[in-house]
PDB file of N, CA and C in Angstrom:
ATOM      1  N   UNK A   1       0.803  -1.197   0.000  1.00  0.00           N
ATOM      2  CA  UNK A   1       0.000   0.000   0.000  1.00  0.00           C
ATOM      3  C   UNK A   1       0.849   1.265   0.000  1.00  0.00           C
ATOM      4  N   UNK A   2       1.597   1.389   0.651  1.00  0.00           N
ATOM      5  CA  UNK A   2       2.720   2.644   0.830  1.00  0.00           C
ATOM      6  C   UNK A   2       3.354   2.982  -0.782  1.00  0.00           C
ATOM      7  N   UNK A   3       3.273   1.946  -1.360  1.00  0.00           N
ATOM      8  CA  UNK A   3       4.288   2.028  -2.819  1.00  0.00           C
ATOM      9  C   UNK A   3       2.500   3.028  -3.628  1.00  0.00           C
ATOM     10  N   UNK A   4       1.354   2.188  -3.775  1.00  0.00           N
ATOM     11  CA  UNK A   4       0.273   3.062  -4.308  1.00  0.00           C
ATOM     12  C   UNK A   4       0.059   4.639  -3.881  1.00  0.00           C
ATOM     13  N   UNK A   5       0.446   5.042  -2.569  1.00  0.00           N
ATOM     14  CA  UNK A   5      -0.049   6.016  -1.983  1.00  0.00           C
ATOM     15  C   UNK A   5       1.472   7.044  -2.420  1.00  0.00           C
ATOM     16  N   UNK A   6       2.544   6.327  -2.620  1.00  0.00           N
ATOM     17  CA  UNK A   6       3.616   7.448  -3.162  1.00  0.00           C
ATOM     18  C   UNK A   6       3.543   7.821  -5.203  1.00  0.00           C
ATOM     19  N   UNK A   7       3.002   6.615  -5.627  1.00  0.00           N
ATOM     20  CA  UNK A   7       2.534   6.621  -6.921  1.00  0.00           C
ATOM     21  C   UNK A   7       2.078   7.841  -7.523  1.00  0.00           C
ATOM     22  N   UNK A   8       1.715   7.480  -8.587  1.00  0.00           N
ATOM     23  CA  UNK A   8       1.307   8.730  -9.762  1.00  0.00           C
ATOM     24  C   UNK A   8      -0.358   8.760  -9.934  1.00  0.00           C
ATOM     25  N   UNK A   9      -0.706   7.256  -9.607  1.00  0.00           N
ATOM     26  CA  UNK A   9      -1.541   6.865  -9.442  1.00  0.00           C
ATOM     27  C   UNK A   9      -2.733   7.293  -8.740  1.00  0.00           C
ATOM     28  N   UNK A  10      -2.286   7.711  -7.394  1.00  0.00           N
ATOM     29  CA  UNK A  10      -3.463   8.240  -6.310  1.00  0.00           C
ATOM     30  C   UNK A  10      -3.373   9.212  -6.189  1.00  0.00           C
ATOM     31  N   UNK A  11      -4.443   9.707  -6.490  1.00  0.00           N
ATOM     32  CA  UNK A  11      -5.032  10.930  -6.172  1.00  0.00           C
ATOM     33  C   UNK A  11      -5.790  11.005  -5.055  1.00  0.00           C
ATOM     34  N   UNK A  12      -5.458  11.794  -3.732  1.00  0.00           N
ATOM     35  CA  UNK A  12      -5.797  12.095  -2.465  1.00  0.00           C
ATOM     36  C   UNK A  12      -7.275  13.209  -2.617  1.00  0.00           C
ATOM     37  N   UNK A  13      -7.154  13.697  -3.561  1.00  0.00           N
ATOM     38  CA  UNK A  13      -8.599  14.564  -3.944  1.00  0.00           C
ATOM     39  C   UNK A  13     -10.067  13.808  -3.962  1.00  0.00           C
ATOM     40  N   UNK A  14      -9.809  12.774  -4.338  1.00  0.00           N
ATOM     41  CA  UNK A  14     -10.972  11.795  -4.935  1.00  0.00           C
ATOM     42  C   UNK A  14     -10.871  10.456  -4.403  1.00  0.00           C
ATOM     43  N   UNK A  15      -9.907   9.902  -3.877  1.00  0.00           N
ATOM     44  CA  UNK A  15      -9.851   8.490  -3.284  1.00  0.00           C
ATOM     45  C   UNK A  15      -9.702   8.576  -2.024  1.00  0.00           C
ATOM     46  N   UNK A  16      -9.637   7.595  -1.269  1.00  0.00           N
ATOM     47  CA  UNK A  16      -9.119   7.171   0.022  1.00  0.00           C
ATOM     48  C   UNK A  16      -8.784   5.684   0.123  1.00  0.00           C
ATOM     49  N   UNK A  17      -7.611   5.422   1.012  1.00  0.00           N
ATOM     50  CA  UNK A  17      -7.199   3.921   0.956  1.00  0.00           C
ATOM     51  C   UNK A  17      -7.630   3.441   2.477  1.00  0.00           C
ATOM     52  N   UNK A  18      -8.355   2.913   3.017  1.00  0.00           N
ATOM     53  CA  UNK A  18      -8.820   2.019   3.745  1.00  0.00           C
ATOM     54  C   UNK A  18      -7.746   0.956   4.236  1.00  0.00           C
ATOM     55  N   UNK A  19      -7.545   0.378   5.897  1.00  0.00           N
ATOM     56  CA  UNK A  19      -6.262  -0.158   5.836  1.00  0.00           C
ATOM     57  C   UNK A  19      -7.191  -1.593   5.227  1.00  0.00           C
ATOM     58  N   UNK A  20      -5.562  -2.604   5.217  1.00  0.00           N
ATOM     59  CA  UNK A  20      -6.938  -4.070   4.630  1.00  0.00           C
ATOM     60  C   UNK A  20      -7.830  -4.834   5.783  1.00  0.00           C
ATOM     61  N   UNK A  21      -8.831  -5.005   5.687  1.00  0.00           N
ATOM     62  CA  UNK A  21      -9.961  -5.816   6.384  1.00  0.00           C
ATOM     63  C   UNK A  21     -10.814  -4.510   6.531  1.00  0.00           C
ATOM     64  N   UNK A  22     -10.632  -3.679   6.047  1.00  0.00           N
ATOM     65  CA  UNK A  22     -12.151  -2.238   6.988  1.00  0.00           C
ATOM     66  C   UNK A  22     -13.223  -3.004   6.063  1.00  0.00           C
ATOM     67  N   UNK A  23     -14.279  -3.174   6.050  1.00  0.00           N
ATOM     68  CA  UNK A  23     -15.440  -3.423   5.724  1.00  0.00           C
ATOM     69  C   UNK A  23     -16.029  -2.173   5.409  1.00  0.00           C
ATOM     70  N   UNK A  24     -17.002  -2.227   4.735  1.00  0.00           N
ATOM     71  CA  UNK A  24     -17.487  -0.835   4.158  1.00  0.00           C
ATOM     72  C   UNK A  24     -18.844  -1.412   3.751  1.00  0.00           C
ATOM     73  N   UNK A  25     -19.970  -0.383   4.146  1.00  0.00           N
ATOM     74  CA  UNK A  25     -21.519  -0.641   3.787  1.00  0.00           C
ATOM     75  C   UNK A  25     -21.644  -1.304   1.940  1.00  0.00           C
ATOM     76  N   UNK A  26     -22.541  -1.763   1.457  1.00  0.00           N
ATOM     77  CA  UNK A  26     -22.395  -2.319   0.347  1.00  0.00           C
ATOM     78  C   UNK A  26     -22.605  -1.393  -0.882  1.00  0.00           C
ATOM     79  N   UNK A  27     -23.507  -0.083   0.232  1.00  0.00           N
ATOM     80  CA  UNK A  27     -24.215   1.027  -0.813  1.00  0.00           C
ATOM     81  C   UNK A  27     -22.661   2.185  -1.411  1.00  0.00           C
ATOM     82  N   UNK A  28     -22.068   1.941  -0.246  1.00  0.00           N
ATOM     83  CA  UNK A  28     -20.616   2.278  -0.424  1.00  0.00           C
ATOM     84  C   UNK A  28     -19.571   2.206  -1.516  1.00  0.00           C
ATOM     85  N   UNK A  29     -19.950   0.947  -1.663  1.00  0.00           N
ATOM     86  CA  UNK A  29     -18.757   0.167  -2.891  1.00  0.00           C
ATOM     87  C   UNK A  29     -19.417   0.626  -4.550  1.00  0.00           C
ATOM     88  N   UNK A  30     -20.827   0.844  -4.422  1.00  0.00           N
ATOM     89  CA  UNK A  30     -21.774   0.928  -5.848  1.00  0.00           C
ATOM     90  C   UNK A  30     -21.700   2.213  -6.208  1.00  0.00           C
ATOM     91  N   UNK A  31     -21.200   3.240  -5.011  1.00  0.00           N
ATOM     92  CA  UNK A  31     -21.751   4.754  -5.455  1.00  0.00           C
ATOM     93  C   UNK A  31     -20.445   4.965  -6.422  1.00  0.00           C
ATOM     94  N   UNK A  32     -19.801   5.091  -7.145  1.00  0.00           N
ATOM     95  CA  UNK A  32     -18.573   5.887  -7.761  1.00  0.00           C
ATOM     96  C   UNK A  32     -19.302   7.286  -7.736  1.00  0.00           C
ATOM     97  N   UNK A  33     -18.139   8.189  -7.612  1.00  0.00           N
ATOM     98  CA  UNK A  33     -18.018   9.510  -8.077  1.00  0.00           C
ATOM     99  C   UNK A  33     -19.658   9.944  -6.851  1.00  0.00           C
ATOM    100  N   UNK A  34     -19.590  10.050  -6.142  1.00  0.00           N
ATOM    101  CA  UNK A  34     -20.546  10.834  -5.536  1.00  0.00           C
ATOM    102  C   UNK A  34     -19.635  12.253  -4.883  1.00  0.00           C
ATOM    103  N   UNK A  35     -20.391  13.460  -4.958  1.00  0.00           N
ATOM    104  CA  UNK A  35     -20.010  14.674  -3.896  1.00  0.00           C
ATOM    105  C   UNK A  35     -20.819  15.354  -3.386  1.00  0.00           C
ATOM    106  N   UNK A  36     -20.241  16.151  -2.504  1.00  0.00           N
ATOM    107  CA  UNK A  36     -20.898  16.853  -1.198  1.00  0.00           C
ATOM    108  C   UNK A  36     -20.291  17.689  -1.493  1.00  0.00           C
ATOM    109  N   UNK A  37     -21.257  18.813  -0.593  1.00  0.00           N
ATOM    110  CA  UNK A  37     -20.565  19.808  -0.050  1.00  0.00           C
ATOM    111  C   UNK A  37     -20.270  19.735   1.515  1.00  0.00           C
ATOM    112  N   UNK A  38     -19.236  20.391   1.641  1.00  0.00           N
ATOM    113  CA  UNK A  38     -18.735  20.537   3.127  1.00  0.00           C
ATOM    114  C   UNK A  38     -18.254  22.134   3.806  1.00  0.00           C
ATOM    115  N   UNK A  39     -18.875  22.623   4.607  1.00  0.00           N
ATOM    116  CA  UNK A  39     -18.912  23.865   5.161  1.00  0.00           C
ATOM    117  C   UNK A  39     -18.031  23.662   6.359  1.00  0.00           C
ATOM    118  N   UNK A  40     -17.024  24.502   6.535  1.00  0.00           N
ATOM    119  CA  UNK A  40     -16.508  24.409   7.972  1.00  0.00           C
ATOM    120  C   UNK A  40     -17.347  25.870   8.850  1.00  0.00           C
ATOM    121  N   UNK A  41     -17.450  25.102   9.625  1.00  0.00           N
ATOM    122  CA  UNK A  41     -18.454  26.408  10.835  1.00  0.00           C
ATOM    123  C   UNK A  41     -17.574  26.505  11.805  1.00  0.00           C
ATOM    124  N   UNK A  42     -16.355  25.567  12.396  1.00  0.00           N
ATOM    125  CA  UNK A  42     -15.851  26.223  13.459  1.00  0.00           C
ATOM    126  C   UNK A  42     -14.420  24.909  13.833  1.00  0.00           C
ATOM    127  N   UNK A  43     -13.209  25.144  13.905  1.00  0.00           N
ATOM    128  CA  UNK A  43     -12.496  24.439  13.935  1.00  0.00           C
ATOM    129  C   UNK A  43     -11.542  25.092  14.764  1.00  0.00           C
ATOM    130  N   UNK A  44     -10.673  23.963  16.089  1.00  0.00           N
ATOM    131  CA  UNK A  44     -10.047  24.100  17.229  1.00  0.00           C
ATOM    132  C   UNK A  44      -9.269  23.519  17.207  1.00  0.00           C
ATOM    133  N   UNK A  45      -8.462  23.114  18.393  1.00  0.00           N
ATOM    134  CA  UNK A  45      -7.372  21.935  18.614  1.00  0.00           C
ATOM    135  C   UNK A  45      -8.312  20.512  18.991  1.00  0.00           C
ATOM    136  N   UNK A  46      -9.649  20.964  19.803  1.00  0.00           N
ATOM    137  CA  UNK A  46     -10.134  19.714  20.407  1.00  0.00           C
ATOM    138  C   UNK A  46     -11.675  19.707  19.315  1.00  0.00           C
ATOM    139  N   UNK A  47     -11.719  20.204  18.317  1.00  0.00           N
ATOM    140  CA  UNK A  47     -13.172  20.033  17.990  1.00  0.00           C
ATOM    141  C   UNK A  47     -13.329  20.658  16.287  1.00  0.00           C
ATOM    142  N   UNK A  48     -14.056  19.922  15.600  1.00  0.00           N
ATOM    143  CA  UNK A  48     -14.528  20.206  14.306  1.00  0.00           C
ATOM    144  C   UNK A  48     -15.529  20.691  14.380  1.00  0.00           C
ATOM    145  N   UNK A  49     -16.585  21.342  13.363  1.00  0.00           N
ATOM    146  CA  UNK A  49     -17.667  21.882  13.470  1.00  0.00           C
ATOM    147  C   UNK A  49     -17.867  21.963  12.386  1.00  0.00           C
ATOM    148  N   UNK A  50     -18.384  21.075  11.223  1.00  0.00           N
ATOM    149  CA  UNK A  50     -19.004  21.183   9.771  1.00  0.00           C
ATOM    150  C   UNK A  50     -20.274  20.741   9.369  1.00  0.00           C
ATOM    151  N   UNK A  51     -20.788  21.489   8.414  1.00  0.00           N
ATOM    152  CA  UNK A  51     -21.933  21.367   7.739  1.00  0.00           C
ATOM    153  C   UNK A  51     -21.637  20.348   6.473  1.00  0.00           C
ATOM    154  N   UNK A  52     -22.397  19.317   6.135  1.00  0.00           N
ATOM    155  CA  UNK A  52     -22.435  18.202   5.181  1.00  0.00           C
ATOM    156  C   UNK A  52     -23.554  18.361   3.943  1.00  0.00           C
ATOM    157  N   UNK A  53     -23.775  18.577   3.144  1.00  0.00           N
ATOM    158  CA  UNK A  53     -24.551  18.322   2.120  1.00  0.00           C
ATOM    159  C   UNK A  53     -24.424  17.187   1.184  1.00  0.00           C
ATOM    160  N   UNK A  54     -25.249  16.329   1.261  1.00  0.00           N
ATOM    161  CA  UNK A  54     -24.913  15.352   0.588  1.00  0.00           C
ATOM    162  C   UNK A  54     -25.846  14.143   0.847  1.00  0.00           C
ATOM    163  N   UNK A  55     -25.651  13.139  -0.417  1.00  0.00           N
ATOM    164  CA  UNK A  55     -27.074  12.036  -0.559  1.00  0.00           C
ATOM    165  C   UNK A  55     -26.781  11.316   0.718  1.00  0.00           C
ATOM    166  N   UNK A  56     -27.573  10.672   1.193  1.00  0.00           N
ATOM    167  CA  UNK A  56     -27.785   9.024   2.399  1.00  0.00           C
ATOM    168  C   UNK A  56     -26.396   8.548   1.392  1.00  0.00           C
ATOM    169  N   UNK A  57     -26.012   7.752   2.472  1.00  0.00           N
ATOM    170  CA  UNK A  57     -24.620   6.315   1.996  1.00  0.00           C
ATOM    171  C   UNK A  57     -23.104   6.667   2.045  1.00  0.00           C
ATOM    172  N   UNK A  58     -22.962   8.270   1.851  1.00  0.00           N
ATOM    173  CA  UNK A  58     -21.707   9.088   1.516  1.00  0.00           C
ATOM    174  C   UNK A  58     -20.383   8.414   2.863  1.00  0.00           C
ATOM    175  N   UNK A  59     -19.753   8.564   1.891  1.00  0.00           N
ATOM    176  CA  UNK A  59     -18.595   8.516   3.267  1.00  0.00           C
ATOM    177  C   UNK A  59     -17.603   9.825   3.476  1.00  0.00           C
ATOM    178  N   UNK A  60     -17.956  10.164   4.770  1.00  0.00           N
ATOM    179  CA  UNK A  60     -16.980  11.464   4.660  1.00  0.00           C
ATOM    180  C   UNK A  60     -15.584  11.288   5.188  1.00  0.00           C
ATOM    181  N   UNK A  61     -14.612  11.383   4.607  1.00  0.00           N
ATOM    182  CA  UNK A  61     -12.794  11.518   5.287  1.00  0.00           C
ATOM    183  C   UNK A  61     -12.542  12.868   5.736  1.00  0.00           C
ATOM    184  N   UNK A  62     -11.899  12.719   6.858  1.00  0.00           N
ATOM    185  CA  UNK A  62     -11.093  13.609   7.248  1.00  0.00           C
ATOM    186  C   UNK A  62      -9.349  13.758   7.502  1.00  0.00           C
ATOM    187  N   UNK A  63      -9.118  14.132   7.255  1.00  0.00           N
ATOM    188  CA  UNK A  63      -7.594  14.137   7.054  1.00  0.00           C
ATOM    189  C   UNK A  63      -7.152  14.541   8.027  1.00  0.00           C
ATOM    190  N   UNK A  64      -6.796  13.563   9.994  1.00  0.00           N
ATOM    191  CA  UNK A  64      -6.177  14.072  10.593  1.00  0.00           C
ATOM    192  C   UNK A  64      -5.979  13.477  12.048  1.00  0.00           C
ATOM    193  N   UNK A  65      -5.379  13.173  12.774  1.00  0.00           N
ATOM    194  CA  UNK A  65      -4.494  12.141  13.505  1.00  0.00           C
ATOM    195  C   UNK A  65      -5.575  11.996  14.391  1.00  0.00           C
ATOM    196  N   UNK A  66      -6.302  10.807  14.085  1.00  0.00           N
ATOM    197  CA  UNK A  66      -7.316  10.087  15.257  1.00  0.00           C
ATOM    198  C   UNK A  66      -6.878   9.830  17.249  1.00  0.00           C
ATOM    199  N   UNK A  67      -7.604  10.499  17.723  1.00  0.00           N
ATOM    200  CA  UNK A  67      -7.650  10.741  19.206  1.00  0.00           C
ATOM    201  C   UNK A  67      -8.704   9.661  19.742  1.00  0.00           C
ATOM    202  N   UNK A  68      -8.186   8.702  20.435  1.00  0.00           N
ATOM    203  CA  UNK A  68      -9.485   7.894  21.389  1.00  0.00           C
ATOM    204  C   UNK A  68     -10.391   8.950  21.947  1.00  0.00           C
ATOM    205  N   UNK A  69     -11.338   8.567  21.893  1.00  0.00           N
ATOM    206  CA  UNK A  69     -12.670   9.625  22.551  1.00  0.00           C
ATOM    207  C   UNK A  69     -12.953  10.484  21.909  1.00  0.00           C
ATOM    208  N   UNK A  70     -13.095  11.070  20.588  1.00  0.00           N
ATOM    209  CA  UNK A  70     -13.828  11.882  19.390  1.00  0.00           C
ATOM    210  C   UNK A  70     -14.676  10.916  19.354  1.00  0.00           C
ATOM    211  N   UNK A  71     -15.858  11.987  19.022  1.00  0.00           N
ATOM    212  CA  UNK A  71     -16.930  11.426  18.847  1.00  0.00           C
ATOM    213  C   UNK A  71     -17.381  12.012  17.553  1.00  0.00           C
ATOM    214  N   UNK A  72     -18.824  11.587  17.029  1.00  0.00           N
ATOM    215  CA  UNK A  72     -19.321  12.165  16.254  1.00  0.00           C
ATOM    216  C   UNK A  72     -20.695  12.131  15.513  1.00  0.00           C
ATOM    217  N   UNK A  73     -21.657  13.191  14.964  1.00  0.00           N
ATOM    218  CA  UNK A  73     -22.674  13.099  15.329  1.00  0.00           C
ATOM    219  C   UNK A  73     -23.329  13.664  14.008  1.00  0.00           C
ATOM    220  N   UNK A  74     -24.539  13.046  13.471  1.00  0.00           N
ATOM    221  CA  UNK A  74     -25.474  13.297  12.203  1.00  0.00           C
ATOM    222  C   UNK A  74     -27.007  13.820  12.671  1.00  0.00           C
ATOM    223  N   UNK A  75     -26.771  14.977  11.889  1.00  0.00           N
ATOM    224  CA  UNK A  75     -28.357  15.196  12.168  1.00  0.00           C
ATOM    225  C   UNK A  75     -28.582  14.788  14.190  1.00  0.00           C
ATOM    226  N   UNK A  76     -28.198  15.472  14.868  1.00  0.00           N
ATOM    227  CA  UNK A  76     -28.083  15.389  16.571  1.00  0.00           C
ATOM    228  C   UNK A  76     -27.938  13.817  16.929  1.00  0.00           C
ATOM    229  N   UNK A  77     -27.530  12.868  15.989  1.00  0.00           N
ATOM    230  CA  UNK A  77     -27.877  11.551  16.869  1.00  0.00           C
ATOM    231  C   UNK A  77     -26.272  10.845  16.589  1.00  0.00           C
ATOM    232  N   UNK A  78     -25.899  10.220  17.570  1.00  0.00           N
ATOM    233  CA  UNK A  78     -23.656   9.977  17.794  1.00  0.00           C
ATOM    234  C   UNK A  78     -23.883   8.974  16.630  1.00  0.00           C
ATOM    235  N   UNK A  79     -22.839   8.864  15.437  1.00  0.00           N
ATOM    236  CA  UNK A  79     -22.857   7.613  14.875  1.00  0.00           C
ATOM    237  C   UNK A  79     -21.432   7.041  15.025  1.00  0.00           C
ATOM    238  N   UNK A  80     -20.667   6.356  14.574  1.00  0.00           N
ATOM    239  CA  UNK A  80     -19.504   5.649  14.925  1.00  0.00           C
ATOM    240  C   UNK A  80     -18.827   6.053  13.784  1.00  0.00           C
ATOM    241  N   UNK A  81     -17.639   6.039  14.210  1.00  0.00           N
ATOM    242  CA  UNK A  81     -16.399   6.484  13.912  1.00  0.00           C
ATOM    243  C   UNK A  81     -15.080   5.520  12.867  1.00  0.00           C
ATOM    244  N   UNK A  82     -14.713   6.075  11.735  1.00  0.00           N
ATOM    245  CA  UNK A  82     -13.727   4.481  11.780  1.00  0.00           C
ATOM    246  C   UNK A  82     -12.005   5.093  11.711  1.00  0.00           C
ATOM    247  N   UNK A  83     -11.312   4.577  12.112  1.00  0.00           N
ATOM    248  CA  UNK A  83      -9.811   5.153  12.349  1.00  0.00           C
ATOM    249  C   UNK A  83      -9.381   4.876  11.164  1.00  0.00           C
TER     250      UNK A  83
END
């Protein structure tokens, strides 16, 4: 994986590499090319704050060194997290 991610190949704009075994919803694997919009409303050392636009199924990445105990939350209700 390290040899793809230094490549010519990947593009960090549009992909993401998953380590091997993550499992991923099935609606996941069918969508190609889906986008959102993403609003930042408020960003800290301990906290994100963005607005999402975008269909049911999306997967959103964030680009940035996972902390035990972040949480995170859709439409007011916690959903789970993947490192």
């Amino acid at each position: 994986m390290p040899a793809y991610l230094a490549g010519d190949k990947f593009n960090p704009e549009t992909e993401v590499v998953l380590e091997p075994g993550t499992a991923l919803p099935q609606e996941l694997k069918s969508r190609p090319n889906q986008t959102a919009v993403v609003h930042y409303k408020q960003s800290s050392s301990d906290s994100l704050d963005i607005t999402v636009q975008n269909s049911p199924g999306n997967l959103l990445v964030i680009n940035d060194v996972f902390y035990p105990g972040w949480k995170a939350w859709i439409d007011q209700q916690q959903t789970p997290m993947r490192e």
